[in-house]
Structure formats: C-alpha cells, structure tokens
C-alpha atoms as a PDB file:
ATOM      1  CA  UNK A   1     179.913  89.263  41.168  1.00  0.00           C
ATOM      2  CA  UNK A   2     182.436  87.929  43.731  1.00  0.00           C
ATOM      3  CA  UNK A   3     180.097  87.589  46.466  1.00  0.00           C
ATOM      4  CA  UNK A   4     177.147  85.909  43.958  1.00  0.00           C
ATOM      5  CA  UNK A   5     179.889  83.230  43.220  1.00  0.00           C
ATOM      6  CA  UNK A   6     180.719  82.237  46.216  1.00  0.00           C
ATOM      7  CA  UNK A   7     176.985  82.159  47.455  1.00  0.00           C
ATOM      8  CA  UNK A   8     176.366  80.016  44.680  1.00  0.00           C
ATOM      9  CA  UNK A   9     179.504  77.468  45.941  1.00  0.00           C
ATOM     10  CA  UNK A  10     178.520  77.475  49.415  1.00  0.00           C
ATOM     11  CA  UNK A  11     175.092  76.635  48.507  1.00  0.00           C
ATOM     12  CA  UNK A  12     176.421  73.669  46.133  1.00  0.00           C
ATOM     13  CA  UNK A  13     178.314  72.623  49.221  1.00  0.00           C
ATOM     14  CA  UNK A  14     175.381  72.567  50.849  1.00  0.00           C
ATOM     15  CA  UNK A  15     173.047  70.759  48.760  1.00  0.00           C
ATOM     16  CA  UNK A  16     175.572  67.885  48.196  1.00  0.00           C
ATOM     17  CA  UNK A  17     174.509  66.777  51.574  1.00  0.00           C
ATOM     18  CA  UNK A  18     171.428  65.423  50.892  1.00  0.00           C
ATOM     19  CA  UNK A  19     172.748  62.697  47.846  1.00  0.00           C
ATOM     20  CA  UNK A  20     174.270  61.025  50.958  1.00  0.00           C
ATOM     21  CA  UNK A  21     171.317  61.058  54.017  1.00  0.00           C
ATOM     22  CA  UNK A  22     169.261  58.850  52.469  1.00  0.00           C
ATOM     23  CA  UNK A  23     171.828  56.174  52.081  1.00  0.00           C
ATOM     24  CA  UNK A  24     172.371  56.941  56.206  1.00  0.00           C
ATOM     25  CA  UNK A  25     169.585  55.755  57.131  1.00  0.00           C
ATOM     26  CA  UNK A  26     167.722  51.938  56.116  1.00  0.00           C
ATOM     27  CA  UNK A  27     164.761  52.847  53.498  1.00  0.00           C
ATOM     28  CA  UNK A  28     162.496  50.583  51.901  1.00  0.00           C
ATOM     29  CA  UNK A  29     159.949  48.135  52.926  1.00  0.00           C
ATOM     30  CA  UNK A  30     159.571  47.995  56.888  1.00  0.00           C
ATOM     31  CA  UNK A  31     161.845  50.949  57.414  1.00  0.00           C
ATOM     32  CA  UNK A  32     161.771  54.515  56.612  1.00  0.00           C
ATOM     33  CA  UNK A  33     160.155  55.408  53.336  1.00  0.00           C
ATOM     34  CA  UNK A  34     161.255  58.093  50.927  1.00  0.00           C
ATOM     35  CA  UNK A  35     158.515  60.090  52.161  1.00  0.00           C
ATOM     36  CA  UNK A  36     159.019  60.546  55.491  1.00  0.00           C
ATOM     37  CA  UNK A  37     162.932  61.756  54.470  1.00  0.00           C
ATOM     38  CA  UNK A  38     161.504  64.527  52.547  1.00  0.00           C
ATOM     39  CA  UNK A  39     158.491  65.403  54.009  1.00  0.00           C
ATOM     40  CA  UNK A  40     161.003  65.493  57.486  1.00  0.00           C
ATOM     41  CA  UNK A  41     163.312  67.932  56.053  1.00  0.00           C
ATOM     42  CA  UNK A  42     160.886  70.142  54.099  1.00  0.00           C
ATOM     43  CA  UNK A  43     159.034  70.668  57.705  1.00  0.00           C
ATOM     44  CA  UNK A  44     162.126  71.700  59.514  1.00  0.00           C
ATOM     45  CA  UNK A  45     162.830  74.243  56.633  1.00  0.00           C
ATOM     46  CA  UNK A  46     158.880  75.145  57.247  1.00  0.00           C
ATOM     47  CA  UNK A  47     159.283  75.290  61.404  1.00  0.00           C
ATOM     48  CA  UNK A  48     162.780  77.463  60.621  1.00  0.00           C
ATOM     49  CA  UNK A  49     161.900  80.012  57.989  1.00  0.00           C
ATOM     50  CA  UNK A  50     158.424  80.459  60.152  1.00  0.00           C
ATOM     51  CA  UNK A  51     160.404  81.635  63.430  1.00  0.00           C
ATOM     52  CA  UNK A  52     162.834  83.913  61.433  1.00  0.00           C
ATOM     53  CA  UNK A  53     159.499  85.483  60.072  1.00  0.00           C
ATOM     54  CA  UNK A  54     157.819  85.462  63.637  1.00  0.00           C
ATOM     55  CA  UNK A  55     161.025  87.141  65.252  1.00  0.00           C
ATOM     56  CA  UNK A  56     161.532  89.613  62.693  1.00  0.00           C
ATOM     57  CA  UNK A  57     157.698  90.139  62.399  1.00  0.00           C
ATOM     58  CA  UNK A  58     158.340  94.154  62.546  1.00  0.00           C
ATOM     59  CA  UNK A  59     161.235  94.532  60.020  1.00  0.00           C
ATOM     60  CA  UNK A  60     160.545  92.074  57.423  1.00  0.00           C
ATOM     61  CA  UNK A  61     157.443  91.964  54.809  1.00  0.00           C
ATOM     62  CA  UNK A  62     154.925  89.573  54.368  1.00  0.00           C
ATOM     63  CA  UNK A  63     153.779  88.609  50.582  1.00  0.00           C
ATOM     64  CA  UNK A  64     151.454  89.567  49.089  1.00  0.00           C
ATOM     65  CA  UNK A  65     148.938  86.943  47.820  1.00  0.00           C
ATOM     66  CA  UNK A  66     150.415  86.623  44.374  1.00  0.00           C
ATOM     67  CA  UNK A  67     153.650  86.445  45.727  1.00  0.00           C
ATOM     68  CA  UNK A  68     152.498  83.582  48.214  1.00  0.00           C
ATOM     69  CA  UNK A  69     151.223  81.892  45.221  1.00  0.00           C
ATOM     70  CA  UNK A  70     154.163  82.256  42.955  1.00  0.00           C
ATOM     71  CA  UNK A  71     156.232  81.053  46.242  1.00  0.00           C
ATOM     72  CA  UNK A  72     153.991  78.043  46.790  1.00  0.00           C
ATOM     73  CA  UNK A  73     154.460  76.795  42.844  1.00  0.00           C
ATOM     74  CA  UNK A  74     158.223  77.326  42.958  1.00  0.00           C
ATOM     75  CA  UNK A  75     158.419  75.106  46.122  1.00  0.00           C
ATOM     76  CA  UNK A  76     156.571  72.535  44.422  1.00  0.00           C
ATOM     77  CA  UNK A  77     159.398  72.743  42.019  1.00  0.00           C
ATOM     78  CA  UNK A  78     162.462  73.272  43.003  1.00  0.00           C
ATOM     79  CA  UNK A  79     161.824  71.614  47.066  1.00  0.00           C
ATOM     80  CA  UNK A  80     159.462  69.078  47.636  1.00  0.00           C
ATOM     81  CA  UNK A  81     158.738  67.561  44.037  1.00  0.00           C
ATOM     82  CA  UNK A  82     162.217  67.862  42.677  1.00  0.00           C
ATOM     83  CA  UNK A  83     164.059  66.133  46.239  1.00  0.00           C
ATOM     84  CA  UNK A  84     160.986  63.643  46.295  1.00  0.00           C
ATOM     85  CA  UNK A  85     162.199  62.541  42.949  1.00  0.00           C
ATOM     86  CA  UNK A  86     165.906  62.793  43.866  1.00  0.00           C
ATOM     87  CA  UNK A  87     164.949  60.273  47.148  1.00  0.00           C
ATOM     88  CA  UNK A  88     163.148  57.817  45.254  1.00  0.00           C
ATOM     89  CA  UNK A  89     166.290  57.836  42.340  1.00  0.00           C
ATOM     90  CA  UNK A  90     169.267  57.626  45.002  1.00  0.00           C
ATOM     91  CA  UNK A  91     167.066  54.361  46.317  1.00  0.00           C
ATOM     92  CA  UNK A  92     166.846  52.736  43.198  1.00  0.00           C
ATOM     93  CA  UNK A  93     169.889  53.848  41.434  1.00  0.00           C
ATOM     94  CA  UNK A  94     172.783  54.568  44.325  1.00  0.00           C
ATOM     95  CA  UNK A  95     173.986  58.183  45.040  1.00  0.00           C
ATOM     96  CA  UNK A  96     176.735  58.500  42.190  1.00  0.00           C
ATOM     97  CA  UNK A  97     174.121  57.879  38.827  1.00  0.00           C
ATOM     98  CA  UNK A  98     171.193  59.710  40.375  1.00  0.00           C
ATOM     99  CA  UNK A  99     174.188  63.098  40.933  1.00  0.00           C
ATOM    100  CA  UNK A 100     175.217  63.076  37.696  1.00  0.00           C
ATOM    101  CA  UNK A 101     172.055  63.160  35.776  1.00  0.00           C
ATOM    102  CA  UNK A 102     171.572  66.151  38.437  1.00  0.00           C
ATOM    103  CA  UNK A 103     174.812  67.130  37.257  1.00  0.00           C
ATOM    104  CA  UNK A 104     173.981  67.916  33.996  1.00  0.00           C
ATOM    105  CA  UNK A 105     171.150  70.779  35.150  1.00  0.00           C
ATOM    106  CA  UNK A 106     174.167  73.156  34.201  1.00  0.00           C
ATOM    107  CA  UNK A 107     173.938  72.395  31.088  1.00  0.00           C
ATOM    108  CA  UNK A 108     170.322  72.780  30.779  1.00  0.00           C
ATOM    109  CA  UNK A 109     170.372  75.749  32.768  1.00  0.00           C
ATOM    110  CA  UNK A 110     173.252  77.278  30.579  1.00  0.00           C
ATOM    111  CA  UNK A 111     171.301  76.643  27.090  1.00  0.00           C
ATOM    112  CA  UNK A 112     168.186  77.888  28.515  1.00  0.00           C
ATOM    113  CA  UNK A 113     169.111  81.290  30.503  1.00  0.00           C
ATOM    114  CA  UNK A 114     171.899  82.443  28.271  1.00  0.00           C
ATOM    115  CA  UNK A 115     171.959  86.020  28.515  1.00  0.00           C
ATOM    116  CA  UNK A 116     171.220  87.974  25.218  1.00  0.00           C
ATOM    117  CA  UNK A 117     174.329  89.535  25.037  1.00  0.00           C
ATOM    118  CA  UNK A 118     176.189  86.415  25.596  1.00  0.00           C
ATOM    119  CA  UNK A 119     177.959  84.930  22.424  1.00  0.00           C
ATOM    120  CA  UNK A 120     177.537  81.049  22.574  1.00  0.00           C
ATOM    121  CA  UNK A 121     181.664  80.984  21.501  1.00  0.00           C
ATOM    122  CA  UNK A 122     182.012  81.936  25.103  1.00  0.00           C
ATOM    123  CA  UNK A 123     180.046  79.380  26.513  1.00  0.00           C
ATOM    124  CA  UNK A 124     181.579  76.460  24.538  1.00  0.00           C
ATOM    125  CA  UNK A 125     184.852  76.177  26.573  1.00  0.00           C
ATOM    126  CA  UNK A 126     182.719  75.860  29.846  1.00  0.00           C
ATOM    127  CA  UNK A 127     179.970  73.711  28.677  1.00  0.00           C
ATOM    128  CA  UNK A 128     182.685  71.333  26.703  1.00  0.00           C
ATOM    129  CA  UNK A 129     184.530  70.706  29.637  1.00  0.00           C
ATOM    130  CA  UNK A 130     181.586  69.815  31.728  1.00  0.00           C
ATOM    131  CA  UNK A 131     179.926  67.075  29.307  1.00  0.00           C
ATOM    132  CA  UNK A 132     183.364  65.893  29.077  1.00  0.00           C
ATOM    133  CA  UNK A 133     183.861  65.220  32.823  1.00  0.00           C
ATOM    134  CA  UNK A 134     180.145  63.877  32.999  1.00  0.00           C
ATOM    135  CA  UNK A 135     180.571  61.580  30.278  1.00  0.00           C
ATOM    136  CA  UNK A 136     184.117  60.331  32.487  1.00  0.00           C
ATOM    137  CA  UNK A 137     181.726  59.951  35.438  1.00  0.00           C
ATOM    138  CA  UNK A 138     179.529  58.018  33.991  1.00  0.00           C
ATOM    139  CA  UNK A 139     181.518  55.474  32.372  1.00  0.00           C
ATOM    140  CA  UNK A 140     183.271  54.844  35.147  1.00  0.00           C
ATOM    141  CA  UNK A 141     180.203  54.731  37.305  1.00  0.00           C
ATOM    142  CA  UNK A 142     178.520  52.250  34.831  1.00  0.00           C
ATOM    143  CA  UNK A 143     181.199  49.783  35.090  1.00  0.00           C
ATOM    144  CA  UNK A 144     181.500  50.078  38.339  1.00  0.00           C
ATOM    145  CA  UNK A 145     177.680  49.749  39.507  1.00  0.00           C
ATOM    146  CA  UNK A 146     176.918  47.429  36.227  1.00  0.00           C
ATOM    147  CA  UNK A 147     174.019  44.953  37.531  1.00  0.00           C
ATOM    148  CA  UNK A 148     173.639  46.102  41.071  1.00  0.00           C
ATOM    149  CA  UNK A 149     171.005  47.915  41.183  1.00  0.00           C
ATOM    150  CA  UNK A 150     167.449  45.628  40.632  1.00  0.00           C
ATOM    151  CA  UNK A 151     165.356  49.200  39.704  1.00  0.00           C
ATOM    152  CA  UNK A 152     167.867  51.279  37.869  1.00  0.00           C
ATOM    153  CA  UNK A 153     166.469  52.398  34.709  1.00  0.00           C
ATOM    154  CA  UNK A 154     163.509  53.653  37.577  1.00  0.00           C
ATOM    155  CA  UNK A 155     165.845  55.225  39.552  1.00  0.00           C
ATOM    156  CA  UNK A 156     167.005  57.090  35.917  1.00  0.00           C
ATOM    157  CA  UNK A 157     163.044  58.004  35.337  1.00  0.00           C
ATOM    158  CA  UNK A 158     162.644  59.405  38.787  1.00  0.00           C
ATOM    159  CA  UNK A 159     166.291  61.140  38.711  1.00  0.00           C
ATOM    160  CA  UNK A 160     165.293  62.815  34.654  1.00  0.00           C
ATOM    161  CA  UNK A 161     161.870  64.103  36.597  1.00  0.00           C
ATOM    162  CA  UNK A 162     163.715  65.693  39.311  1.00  0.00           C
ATOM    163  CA  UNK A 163     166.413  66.994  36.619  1.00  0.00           C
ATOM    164  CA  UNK A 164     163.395  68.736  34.757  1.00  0.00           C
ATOM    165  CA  UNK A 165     161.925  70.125  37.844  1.00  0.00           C
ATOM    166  CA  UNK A 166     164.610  71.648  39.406  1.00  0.00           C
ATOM    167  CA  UNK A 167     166.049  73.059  36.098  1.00  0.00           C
ATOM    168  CA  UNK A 168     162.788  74.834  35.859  1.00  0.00           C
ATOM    169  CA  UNK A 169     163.031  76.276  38.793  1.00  0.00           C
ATOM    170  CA  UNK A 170     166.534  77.617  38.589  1.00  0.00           C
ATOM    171  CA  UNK A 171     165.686  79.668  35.312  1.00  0.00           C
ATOM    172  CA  UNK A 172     162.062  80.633  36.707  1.00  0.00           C
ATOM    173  CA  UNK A 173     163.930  81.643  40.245  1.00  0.00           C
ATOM    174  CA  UNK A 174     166.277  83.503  38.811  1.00  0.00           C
ATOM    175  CA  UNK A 175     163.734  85.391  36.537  1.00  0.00           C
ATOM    176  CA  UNK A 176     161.498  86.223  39.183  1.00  0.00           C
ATOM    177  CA  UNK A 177     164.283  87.526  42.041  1.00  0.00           C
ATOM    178  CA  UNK A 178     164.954  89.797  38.946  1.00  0.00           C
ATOM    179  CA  UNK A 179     161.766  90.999  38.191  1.00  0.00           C
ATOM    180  CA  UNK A 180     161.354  91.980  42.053  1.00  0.00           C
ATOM    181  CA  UNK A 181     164.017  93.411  43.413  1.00  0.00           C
ATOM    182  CA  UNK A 182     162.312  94.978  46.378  1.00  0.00           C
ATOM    183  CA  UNK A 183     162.521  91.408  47.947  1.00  0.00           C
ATOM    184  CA  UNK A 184     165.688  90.280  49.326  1.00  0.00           C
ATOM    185  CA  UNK A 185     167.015  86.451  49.762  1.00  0.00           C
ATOM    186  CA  UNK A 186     166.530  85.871  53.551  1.00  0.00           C
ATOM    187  CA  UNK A 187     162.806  86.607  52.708  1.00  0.00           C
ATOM    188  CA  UNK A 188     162.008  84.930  49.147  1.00  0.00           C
ATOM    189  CA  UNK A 189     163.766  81.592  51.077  1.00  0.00           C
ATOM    190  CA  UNK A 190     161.445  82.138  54.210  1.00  0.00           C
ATOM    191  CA  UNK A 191     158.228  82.361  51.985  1.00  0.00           C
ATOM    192  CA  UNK A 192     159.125  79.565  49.811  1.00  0.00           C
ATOM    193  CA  UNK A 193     159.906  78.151  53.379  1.00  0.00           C
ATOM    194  CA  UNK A 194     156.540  78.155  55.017  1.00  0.00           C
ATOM    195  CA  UNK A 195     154.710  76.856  51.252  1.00  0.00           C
ATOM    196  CA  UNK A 196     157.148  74.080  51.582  1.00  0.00           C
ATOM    197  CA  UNK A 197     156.554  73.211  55.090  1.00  0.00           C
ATOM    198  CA  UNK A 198     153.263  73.307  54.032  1.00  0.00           C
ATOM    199  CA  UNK A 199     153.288  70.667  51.461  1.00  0.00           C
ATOM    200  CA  UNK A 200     155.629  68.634  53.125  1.00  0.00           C
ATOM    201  CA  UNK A 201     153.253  68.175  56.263  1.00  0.00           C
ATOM    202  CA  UNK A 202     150.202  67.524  53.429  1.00  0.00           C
ATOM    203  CA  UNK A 203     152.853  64.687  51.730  1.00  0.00           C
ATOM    204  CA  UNK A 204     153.442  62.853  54.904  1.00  0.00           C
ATOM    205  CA  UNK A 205     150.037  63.094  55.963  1.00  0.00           C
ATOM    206  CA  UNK A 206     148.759  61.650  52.544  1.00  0.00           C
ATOM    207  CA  UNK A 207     151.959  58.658  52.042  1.00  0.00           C
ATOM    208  CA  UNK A 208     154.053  59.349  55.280  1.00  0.00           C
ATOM    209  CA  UNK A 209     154.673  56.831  58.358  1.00  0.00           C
ATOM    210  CA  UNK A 210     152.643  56.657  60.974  1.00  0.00           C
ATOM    211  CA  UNK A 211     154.056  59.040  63.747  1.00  0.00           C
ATOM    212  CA  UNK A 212     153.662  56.010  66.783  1.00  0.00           C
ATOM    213  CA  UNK A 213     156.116  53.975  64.444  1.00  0.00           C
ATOM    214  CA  UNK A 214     158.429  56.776  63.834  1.00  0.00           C
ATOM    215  CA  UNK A 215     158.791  57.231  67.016  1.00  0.00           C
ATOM    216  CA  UNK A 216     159.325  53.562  68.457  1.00  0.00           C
ATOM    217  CA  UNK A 217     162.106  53.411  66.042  1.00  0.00           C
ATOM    218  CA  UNK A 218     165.720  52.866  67.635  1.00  0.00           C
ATOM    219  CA  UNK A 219     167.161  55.044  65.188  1.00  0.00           C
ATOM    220  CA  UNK A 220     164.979  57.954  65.207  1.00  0.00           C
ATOM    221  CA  UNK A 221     167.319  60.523  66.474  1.00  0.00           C
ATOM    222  CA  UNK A 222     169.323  60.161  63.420  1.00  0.00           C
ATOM    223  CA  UNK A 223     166.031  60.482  61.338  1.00  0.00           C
ATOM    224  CA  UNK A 224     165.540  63.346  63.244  1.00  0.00           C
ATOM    225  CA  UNK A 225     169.676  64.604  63.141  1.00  0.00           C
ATOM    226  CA  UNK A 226     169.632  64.467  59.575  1.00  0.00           C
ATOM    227  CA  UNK A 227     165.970  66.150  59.199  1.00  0.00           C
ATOM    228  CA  UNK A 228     167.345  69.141  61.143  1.00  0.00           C
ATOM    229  CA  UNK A 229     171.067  68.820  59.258  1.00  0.00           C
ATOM    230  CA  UNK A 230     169.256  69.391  56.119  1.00  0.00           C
ATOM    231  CA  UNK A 231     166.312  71.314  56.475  1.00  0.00           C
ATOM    232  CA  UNK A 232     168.264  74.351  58.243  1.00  0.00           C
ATOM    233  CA  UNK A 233     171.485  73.822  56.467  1.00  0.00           C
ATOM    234  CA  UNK A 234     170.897  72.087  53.064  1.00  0.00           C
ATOM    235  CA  UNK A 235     167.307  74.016  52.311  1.00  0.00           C
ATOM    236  CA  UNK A 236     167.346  77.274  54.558  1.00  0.00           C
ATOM    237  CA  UNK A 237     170.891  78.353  54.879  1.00  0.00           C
ATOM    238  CA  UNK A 238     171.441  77.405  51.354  1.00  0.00           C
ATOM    239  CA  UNK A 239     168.110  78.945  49.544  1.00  0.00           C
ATOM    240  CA  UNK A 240     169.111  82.032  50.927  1.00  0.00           C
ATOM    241  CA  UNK A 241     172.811  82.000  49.458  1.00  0.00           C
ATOM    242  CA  UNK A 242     171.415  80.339  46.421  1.00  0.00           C
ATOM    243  CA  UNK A 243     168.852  83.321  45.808  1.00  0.00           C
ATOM    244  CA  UNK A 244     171.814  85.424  46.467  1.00  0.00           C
ATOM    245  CA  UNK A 245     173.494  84.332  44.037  1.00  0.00           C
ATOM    246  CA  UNK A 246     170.235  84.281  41.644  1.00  0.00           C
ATOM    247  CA  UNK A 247     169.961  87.965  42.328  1.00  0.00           C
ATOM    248  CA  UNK A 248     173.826  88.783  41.189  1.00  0.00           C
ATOM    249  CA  UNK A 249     174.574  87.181  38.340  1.00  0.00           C
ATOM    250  CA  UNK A 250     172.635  85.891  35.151  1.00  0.00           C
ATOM    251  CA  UNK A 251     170.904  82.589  34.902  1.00  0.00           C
ATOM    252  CA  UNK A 252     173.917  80.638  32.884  1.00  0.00           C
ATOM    253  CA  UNK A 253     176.371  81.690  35.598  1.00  0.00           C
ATOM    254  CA  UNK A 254     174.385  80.416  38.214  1.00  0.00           C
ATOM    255  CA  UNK A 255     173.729  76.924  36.117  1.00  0.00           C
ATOM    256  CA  UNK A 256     177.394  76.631  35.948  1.00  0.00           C
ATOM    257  CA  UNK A 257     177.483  76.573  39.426  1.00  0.00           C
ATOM    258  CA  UNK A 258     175.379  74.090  40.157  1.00  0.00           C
ATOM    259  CA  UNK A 259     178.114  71.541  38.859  1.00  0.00           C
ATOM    260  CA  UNK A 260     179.794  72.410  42.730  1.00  0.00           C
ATOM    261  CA  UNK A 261     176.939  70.538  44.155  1.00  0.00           C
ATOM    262  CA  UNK A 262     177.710  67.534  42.143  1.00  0.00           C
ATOM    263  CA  UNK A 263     181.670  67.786  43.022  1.00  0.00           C
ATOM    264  CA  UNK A 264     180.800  67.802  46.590  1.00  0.00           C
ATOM    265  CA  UNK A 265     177.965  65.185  46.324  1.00  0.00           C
ATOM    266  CA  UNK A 266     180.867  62.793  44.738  1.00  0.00           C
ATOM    267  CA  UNK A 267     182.908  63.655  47.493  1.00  0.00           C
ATOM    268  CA  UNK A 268     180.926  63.161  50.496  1.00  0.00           C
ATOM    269  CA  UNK A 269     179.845  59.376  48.673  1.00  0.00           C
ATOM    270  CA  UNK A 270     183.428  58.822  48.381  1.00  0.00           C
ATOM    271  CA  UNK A 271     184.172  59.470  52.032  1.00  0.00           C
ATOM    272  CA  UNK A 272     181.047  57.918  53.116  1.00  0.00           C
ATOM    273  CA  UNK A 273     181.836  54.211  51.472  1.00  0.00           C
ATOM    274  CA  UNK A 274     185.291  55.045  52.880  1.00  0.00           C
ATOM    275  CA  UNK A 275     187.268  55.100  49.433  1.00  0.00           C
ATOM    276  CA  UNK A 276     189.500  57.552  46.942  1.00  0.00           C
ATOM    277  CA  UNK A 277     188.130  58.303  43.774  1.00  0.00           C
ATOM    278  CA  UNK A 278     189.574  56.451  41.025  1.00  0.00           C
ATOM    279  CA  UNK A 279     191.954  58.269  38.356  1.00  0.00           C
ATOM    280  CA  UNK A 280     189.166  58.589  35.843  1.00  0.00           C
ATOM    281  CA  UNK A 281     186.358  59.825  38.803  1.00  0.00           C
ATOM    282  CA  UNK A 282     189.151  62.335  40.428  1.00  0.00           C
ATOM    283  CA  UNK A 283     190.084  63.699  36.542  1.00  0.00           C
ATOM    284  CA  UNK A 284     185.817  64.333  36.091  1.00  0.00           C
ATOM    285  CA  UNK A 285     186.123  66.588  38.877  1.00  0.00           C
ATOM    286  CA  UNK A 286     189.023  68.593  37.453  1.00  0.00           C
ATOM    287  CA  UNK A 287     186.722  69.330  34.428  1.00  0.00           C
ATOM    288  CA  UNK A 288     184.001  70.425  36.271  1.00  0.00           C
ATOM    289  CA  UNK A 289     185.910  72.866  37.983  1.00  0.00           C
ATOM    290  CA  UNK A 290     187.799  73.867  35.531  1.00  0.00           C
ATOM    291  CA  UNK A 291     184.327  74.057  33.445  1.00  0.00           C
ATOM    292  CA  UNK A 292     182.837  76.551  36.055  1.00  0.00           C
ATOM    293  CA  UNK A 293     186.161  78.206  36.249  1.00  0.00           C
ATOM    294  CA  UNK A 294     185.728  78.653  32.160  1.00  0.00           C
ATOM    295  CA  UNK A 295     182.553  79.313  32.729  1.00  0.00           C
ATOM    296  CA  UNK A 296     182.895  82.382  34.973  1.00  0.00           C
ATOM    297  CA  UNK A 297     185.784  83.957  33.340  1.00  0.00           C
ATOM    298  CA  UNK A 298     183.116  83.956  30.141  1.00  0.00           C
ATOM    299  CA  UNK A 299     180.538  86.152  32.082  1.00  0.00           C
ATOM    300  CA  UNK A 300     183.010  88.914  32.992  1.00  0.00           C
END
C-alpha cells in the first residue's frame, strides 16, 4: 500500500507540471497554438515508450489486438483529449481556475470507485475536507482573477470536458489494470504510449503548425525543452507510477490522490508569477492534504 501511495504522489508531482508550460510559452493568434503543445508532448511520450519497447523487444510483450484497442480508447481519454481540453482552459481561464475544477476529479473519482466494502462514514472526513479547501481556492481565486480573463466561462466548458474525461479514465484504468494482472505498469504506459503518439501526430497533422514555422521560431528550443520535460517526465515517467499505483490500491484511494497534483500545480503557479500564497490559498492546501491524509487512513 506504501509503495502505491507514493507512486500515486510522485505522479501528482509530476502532472502539476504541465498547468504551468503553457503559460511558458506565448499561445494564441500568431504564436504557438494549443495544438502544437499537446500534440508536441504526446509525440515525445510516443518516440519514448516506442524505444523502451524496441530495446526490450525480447523481454517485454506486445498486446494483443484487443488490448491495443482498449489502449488506444484510454489514450483518447485520459492523454490527448483530456490535456487538449486542459490547454485550451489554462488559455482562456489562467492556470489556478482551470486546476481546481481538475481538482475536484477526487471527488468524482471517490463517489464513483468506492470500494464495496467501503462504508461512506469513512469517506466523509476525506471528501469534507477536500470540498472545503476547493471551495477556499476558489473564492479566493475569483476575487482575485474577477474580470481578467475575456473567455472564462469557455475556459470553464473546456476545463468541465477535460474533468469528465480524465475522471473516466481514472475509474476505467484502474478497472482494467485489475482485470489483467499479467500486464505490468512500464508496459500498459508504453502501449498507451505508442496509441498516443499516434493520435498526437494525426492532431497536429489535422490543426497543428506548419513545421517550416515551428522551426523559424526564436523560441523553439523551449517549445521543444518543455515537449521533452513533459512527455518523458509528466506522461511517461508518471503513467507508469500512476498505473502503479492503479494496480495497488482501490479506485477511491487513488482519486484521493489526485488532489497532490493540484497542490503542486498551485505551487509551481505560485513560484512561477514569483509570489506566496495568500493565507486563505496556503490554508486550501492544508485541507487537501490533510483530506488525502484522511483519506488514506480510511482505506487501511
């Protein structure tokens, strides 16, 4: 259980990265689009988990067709739709709105993969403590960002689509990593890998850049930095410790989790626009941990 947990924390350290690289690099109209951002680190996730596959040809299975199908729906999900969403929120909405409404996937997740043992008394401290520090978070957020951005309420739409996507694919993730335990992390991430590779190079082929333009950019190597930054780390490295996690403890646990990746994405903003947390913003984060601390000591 100990080593599913802190999988689960390393990965929500992980995927906190990516609320801030958009907002590192100019987007919009006669700069990078959302598109190329995604499709860029879905492909370096595709070119990564390929060569582990490649080098490991001998030891390590390939799936079978169903699996390859049931790989290439679940990237849809929980990759390239559900950060596609998340890219086009952050640029209408900021990073701190779009992270919270991401933030509340625990809660989803927790209600919808409760296991059936499980009494709901035991979830209540946990799940009380975490709508409290959201509701904190957003309140202070509101008044903070009141009138500054001109799309918001899109930003919301595109942020409650990639809230619905990826909470699907937690609970369907976990389910199937269950179901087959002959297949281990490192190889569930590198299938889901190469299917989202795969749709990433279709999406920027379809809406993308054109290359020539990419590439006469002056600041293409970060474009490129933060591709590789977050395709191996954010998407690889952390797939594989999520579905570790996935495979060691139930569904709610792992939904509880998830909060860490909103802590962190709050506190990489926060150092990025250089400033502390206000009293209000810092207590938040105190309930969420103290939510998934709740929240673990209930699955014992």
């Amino acid at each position: 259980m100990l080593t599913g947990i802190l999988a689960g924390l390393a990965a929500g350290a992980l995927w906190g990265l990516v609320f801030v690289a958009p907002r590192m690099l100019p987007m919009g109209a006669g700069a990078y689009s959302s598109i190329d951002l995604t499709a860029g680190r879905f492909a370096v996730y595709g070119v990564m988990a390929a060569a582990v596959m490649l080098i490991g040809m001998r030891t390590r299975r390939l799936p079978t067709l169903r699996q390859a199908g049931a790989a290439l729906f679940m990237s849809v999900l929980g990759f390239s739709g559900y950060y596609l969403l998340l890219v086009l929120a952050i640029r209408d909405a900021g990073t701190e709105v779009p992270s919270l409404v991401i933030g509340t996937i625990p809660v989803w997740v927790m209600l919808l993969g409760k296991p059936q043992g499980l009494r709901w008394a035991a979830l209540l401290p946990g799940l009380a403590l975490t709508l409290a520090g959201l509701a904190l978070m957003m309140g202070s957020t509101h008044a903070a960002g009141q009138g500054v951005a001109l799309h918001f309420w899109r930003g919301m739409l595109f942020a409650a689509g990639s809230l619905v996507c990826w909470t699907a694919f937690a609970i369907l993730n976990s389910a199937w990593l269950k179901r087959h335990p002959e297949v281990n992390a490192t190889d569930w991430a590198n299938w889901l890998g190469v299917a989202t590779g795969l749709g990433a190079l279709l999406m920027w082929g379809v809406a993308g850049s054109d290359a020539g333009v990419l590439a006469g950019r002056e600041d293409r190597w970060m474009f490129v930095l933060l591709c590789v930054v977050a395709g191996v780390g954010s998407t690889w490295l952390a797939t594989i410790l999520w579905n570790m996690a996935s495979q060691r403890l139930s569904a709610s646990l792992c939904g509880q989790l998830i909060v860490s990746e909103t802590i962190f994405a709050l506190l990489y903003s926060f150092a990025w626009d250089g400033h502390w947390p206000t009293l209000v913003q810092l207590t938040a984060c105190v309930l969420f941990t103290l939510g998934i601390l709740a929240s673990i000591r209930a699955h014992r």
